[in-house]
Structures are given as structure tokens and as C-alpha cells.
C-alpha atoms as a PDB file:
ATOM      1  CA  UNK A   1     180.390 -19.352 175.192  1.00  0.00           C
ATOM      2  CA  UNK A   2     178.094 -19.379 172.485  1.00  0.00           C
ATOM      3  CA  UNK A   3     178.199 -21.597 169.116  1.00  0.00           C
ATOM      4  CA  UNK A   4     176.518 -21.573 165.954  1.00  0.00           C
ATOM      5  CA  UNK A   5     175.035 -24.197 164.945  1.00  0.00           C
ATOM      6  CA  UNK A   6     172.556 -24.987 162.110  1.00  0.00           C
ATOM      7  CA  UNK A   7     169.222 -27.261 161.606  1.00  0.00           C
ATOM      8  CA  UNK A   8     170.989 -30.558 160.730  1.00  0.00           C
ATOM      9  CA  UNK A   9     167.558 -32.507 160.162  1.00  0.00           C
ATOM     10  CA  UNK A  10     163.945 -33.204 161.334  1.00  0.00           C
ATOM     11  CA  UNK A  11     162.737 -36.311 162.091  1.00  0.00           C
ATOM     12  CA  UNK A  12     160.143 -37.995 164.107  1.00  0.00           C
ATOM     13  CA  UNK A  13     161.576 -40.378 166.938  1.00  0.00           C
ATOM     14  CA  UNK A  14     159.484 -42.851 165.956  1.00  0.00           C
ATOM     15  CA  UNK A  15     160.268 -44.606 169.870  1.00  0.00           C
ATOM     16  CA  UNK A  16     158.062 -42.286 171.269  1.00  0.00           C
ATOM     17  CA  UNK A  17     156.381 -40.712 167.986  1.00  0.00           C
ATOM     18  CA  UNK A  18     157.243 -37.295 169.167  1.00  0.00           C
ATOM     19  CA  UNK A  19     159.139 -34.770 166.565  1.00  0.00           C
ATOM     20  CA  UNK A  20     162.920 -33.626 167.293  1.00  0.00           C
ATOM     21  CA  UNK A  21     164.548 -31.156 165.641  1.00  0.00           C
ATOM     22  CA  UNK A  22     168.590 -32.154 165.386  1.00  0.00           C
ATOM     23  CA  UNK A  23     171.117 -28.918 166.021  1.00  0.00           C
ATOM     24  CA  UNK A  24     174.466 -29.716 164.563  1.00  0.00           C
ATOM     25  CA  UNK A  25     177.603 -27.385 165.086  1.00  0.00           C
ATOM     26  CA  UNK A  26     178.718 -25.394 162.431  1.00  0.00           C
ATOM     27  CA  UNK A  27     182.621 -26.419 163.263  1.00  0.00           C
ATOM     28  CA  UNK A  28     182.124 -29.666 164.431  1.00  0.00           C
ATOM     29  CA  UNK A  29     180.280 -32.892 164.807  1.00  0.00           C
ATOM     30  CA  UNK A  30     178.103 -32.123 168.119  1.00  0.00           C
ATOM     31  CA  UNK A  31     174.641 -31.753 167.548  1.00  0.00           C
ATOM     32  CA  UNK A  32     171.626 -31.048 170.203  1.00  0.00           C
ATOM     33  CA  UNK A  33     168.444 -33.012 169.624  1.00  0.00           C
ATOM     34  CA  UNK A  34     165.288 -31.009 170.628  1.00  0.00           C
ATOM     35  CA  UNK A  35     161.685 -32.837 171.042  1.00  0.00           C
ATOM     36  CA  UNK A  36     159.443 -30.725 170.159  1.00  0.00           C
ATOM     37  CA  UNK A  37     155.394 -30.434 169.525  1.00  0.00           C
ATOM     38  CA  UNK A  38     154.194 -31.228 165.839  1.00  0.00           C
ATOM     39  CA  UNK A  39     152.877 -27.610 164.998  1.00  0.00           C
ATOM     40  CA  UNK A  40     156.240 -26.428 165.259  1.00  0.00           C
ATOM     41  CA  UNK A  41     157.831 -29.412 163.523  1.00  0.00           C
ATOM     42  CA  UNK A  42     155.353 -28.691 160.978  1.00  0.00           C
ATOM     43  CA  UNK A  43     156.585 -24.979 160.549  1.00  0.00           C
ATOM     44  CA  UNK A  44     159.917 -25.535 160.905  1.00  0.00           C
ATOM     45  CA  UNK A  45     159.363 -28.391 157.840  1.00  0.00           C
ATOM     46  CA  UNK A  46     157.585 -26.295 155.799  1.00  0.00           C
ATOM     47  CA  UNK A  47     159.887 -24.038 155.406  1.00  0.00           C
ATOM     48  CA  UNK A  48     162.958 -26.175 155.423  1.00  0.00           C
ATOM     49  CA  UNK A  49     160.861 -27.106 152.023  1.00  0.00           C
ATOM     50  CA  UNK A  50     160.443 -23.762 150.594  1.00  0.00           C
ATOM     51  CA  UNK A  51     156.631 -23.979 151.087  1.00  0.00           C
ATOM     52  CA  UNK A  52     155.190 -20.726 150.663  1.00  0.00           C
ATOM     53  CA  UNK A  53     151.380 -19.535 151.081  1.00  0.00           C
ATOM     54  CA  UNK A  54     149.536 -16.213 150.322  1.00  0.00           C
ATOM     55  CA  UNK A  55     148.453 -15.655 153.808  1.00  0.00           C
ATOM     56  CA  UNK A  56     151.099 -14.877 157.126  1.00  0.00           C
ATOM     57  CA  UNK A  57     151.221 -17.812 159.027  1.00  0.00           C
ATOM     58  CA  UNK A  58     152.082 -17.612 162.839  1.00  0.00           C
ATOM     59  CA  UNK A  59     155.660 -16.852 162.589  1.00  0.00           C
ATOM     60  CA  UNK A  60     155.478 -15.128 159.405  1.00  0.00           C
ATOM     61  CA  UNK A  61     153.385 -12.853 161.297  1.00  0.00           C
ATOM     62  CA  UNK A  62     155.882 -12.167 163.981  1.00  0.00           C
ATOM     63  CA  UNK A  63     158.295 -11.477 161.217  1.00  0.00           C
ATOM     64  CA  UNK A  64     156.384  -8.989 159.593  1.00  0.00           C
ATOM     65  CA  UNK A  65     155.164  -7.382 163.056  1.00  0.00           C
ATOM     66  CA  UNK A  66     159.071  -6.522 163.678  1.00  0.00           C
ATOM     67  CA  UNK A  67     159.773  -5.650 160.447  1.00  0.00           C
ATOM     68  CA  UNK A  68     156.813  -2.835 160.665  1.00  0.00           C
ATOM     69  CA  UNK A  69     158.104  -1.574 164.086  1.00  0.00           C
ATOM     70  CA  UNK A  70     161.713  -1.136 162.639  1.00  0.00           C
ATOM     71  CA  UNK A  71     163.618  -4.246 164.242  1.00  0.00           C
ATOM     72  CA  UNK A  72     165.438  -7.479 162.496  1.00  0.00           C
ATOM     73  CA  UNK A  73     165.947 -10.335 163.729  1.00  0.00           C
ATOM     74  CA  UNK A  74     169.394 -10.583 164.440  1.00  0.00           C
ATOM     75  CA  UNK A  75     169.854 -14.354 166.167  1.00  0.00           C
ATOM     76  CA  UNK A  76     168.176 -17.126 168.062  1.00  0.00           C
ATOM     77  CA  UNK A  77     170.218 -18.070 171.324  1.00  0.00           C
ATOM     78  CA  UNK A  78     169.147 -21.591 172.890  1.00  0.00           C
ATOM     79  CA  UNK A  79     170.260 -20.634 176.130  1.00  0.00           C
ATOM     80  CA  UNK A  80     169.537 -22.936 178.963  1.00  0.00           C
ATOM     81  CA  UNK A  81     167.985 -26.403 180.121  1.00  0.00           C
ATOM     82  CA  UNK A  82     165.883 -26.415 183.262  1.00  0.00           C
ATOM     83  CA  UNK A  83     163.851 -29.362 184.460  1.00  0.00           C
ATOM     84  CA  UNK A  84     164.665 -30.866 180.615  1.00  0.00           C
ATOM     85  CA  UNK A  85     162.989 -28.083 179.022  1.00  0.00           C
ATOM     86  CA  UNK A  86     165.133 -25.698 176.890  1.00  0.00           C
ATOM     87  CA  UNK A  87     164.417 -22.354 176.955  1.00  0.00           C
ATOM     88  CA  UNK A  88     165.746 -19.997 174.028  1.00  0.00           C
ATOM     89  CA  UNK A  89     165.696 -16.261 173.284  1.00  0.00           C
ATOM     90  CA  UNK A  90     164.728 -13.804 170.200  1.00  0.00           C
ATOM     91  CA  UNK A  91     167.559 -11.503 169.405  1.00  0.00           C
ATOM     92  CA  UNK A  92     165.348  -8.365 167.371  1.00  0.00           C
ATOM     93  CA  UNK A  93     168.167  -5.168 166.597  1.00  0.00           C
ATOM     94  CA  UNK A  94     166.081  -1.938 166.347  1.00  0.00           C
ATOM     95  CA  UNK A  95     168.250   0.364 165.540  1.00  0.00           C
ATOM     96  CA  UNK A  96     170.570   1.523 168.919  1.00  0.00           C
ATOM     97  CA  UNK A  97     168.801  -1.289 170.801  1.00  0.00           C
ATOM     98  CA  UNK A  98     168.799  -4.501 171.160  1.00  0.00           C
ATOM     99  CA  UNK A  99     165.801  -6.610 172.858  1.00  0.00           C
ATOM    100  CA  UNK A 100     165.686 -10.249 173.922  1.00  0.00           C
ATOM    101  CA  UNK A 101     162.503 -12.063 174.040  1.00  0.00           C
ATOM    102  CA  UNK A 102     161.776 -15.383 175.475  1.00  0.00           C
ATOM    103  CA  UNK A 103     160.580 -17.929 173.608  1.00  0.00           C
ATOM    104  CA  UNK A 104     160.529 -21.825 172.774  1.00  0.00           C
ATOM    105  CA  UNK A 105     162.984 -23.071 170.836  1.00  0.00           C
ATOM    106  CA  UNK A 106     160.891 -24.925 168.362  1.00  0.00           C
ATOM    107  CA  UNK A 107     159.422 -21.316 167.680  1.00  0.00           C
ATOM    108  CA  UNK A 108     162.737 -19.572 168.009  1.00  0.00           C
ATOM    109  CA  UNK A 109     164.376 -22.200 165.224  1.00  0.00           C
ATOM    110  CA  UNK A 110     160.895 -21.621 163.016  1.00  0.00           C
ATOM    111  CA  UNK A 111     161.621 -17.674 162.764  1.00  0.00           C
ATOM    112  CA  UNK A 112     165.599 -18.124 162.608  1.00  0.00           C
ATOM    113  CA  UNK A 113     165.353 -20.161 159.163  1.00  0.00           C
ATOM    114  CA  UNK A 114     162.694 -17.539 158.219  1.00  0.00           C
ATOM    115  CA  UNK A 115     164.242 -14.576 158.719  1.00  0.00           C
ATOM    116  CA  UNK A 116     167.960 -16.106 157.886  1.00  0.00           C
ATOM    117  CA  UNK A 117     168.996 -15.283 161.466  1.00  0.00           C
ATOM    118  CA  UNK A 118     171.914 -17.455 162.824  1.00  0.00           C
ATOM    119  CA  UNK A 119     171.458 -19.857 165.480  1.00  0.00           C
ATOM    120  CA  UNK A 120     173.674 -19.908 168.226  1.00  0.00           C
ATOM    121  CA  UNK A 121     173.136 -22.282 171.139  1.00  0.00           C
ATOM    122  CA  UNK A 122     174.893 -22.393 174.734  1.00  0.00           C
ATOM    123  CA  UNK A 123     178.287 -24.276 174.685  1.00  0.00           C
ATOM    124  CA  UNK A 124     177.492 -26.099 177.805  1.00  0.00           C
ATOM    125  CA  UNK A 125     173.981 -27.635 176.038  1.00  0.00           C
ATOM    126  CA  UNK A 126     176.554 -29.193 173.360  1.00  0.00           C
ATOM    127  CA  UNK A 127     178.734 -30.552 176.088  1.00  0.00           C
ATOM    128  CA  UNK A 128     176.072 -32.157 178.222  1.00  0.00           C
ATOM    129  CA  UNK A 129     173.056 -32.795 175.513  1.00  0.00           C
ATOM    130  CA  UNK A 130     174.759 -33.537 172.507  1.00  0.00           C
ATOM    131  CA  UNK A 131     176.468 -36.821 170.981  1.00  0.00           C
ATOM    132  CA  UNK A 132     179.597 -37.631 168.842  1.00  0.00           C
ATOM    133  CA  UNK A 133     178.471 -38.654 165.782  1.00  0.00           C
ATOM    134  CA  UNK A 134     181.318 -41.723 165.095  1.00  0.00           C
ATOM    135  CA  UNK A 135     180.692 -44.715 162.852  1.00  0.00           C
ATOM    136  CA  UNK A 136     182.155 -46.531 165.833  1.00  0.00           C
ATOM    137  CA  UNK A 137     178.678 -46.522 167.740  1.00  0.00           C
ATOM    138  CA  UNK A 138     177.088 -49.824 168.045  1.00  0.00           C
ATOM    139  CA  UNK A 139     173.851 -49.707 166.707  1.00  0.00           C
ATOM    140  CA  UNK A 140     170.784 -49.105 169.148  1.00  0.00           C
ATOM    141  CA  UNK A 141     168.815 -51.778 170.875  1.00  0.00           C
ATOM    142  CA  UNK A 142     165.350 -51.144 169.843  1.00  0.00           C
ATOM    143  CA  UNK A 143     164.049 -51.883 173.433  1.00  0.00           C
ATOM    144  CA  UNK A 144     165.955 -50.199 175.397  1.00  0.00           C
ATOM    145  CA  UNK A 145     165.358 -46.975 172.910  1.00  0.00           C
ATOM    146  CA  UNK A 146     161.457 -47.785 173.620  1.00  0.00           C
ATOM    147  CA  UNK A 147     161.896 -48.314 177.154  1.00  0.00           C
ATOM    148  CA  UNK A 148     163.547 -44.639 177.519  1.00  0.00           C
ATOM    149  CA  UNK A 149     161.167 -43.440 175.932  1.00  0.00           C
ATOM    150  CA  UNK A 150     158.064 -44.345 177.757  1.00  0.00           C
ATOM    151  CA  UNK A 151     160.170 -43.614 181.129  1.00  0.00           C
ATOM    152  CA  UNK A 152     160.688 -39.604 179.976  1.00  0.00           C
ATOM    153  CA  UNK A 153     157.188 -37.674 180.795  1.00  0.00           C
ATOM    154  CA  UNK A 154     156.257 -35.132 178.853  1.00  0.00           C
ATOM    155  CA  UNK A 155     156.165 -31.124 180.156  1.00  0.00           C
ATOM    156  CA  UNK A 156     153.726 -28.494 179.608  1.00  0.00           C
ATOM    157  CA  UNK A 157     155.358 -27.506 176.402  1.00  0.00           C
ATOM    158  CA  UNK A 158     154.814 -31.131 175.061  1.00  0.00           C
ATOM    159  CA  UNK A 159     158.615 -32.114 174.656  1.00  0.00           C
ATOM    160  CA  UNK A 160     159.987 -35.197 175.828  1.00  0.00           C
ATOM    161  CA  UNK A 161     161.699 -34.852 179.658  1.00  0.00           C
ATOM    162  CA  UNK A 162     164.137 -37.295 180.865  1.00  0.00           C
ATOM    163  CA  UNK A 163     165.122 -37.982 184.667  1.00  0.00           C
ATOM    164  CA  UNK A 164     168.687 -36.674 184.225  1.00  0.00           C
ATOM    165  CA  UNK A 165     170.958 -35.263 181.951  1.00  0.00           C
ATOM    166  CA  UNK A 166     172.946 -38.898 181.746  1.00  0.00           C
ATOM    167  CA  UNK A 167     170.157 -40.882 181.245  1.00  0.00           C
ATOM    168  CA  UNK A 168     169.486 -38.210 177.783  1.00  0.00           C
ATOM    169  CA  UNK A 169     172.608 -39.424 176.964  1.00  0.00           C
ATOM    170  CA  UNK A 170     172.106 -42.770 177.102  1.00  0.00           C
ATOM    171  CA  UNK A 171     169.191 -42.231 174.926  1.00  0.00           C
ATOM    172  CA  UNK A 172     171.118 -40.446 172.353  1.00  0.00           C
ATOM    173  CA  UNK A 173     173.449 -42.879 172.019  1.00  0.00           C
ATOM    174  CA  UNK A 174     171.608 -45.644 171.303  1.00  0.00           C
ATOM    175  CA  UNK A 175     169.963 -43.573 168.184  1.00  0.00           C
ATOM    176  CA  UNK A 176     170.521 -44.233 164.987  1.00  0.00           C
ATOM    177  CA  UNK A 177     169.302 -41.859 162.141  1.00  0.00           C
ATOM    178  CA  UNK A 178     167.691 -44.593 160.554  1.00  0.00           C
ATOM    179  CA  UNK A 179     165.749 -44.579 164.013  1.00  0.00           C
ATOM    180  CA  UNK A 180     164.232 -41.424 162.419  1.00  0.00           C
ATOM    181  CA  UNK A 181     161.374 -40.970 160.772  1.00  0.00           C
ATOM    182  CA  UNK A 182     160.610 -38.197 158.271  1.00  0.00           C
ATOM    183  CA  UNK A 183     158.777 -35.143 159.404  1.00  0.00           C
ATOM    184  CA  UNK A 184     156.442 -34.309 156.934  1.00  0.00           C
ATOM    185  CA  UNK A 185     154.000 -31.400 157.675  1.00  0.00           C
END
């Protein structure tokens, strides 16, 4: 089952310095936190802000390369978690027909909020990745945020891995969002 969800805030994780974009449900409290590299933090930022510039940048380009063949964007899918790297999908309607195209999900969110494409991610990403949001959580122990951090490695994409999906968890919990950073491009 899919859900829609919605870019609830950037912020840099300042544990492990890294950027991660936060997912929030549309209908709910869960939310997905994504590490991800700072070029796409940067794009995803810059147009959170309204930025705009008088050249196509990368996914600007994209845009316009699917708008000239006929297509629209019609959603961004976060799909899947494999060896603690999401994967996501491109959703372009042309016309009849509909084609999927892999891609990141820093990239994917990046063209969603630029093309005003909905974001939908997996149900079972919510259940396992995400946190409640409660004012009941204690607040984190700086430490033992630090010390997950340095014990995730980083993949080939540049985002943050962790050993298991409970130890992610354990992670999250102990987050704060005044363990956040601002992302500024």
C-alpha cells in the first residue's frame, strides 16, 4: 500500500554531518528520514526556498526534457530499502502510457517539489523506518547519537547505512529536531 507523504523538513544530522531529508505522512505523524548527499540536499533546498535561476539546472533539465517529449510527471514512489539504501521510482504519464524510471530518492524528491508531483512512499518503509513523533520521547543522549553514527558506513550513493533495520530505529529515536541542523544550499 502506498501513502503520500510530503517533505516535512531538511536538516543536516549534525552527528554525522550528513544531510537527511524528513518524509512525513500526509494523514498522520510517521515520517521517513532519508540521508542523503549534499548536491541533492542543496537542490531539494533551493527550491523548498523558491530560488530560481535563468539557466536549467540538473533537474530542471529533466523536467523540461519530458515536458518536450510529451510526458508529466505524475508521482515519485519511494519504493523499497535494500542493503539500507532506498531506491525510488519516476512516475512520467505520456499520454496512453505510463513509464517508471529508477532513480534516487534525493533526485526523485528534487523533481517531485519541482514539478508539483505527489510523493507517495511504500507503507512498509513507514512501518519499519519511521518514528512516532510524541512529546513523550526522552530526549537523545548525545553519545550514543554520535556513536551510531560513526558505526553506519556509508554506500556508493553516499547515504548513511546502518547494520539493521532496529538499530535505524534506535537511532531515530534518540533524535531530536533540535539535533538538526539547517540545510542551507
Amino acid at each position: 500500500m502506498l501513502v503520500e507523504v510530503k517533505v516535512q523538513s531538511l536538516g543536516l544530522d549534525r552527528a554525522s554531518n550528513t544531510p537527511v531529508v524528513i518524509l512525513q505522512e500526509l494523514d498522520g505523524e510517521r515520517v521517513l528520514p532519508i540521508w542523503i548527499g549534499p548536491g541533492e540536499a542543496s537542490a531539494i533546498a533551493m527550491q523548498l526556498a523558491e530560488m530560481k535561476f535563468s539557466r536549467p539546472l540538473t533537474h530542471d533539465l529533466l523536467l523540461d526534457v519530458v515536458r518536450e517529449m510529451g510526458g508529466k510527471m505524475s508521482r515519485v514512489v519511494i519504493t523499497r530499502v535494500a542493503d539500507s539504501t532506498y531506491y525510488a521510482e519516476l512516475v512520467i504519464q505520456s499520454g496512453d502510457e505510463t513509464v517508471t524510471v529508477d532513480a534516487r530518492p534525493s533526485d526523485s524528491i528534487a523533481v517531485a517539489l519541482r514539478s508539483e508531483a505527489r510523493i507517495f512512499a511504500n507503507d512498509s518503509l513507514l512501518e519499519r523506518a519511521s518514528i512516532e513523533i510524541t512529546e513523550e520521547e526522552a530526549s537523545p543522549d548525545p553519545t550514543a547519537m554520535g556513536q551510531a553514527a560513526e558505526e553506519g558506513e556509508e554506500d556508493e550513493s553516499g547515504e548513511d547505512s546502518f547494520a539493521d533495520a532496529e538499530e535505524l530505529k534506535e537511532y531515530l529515536r534518540r533524535l531530536n529536531p533540535e539535533d538538526f541542523g539547517r540545510f542551507s544550499p
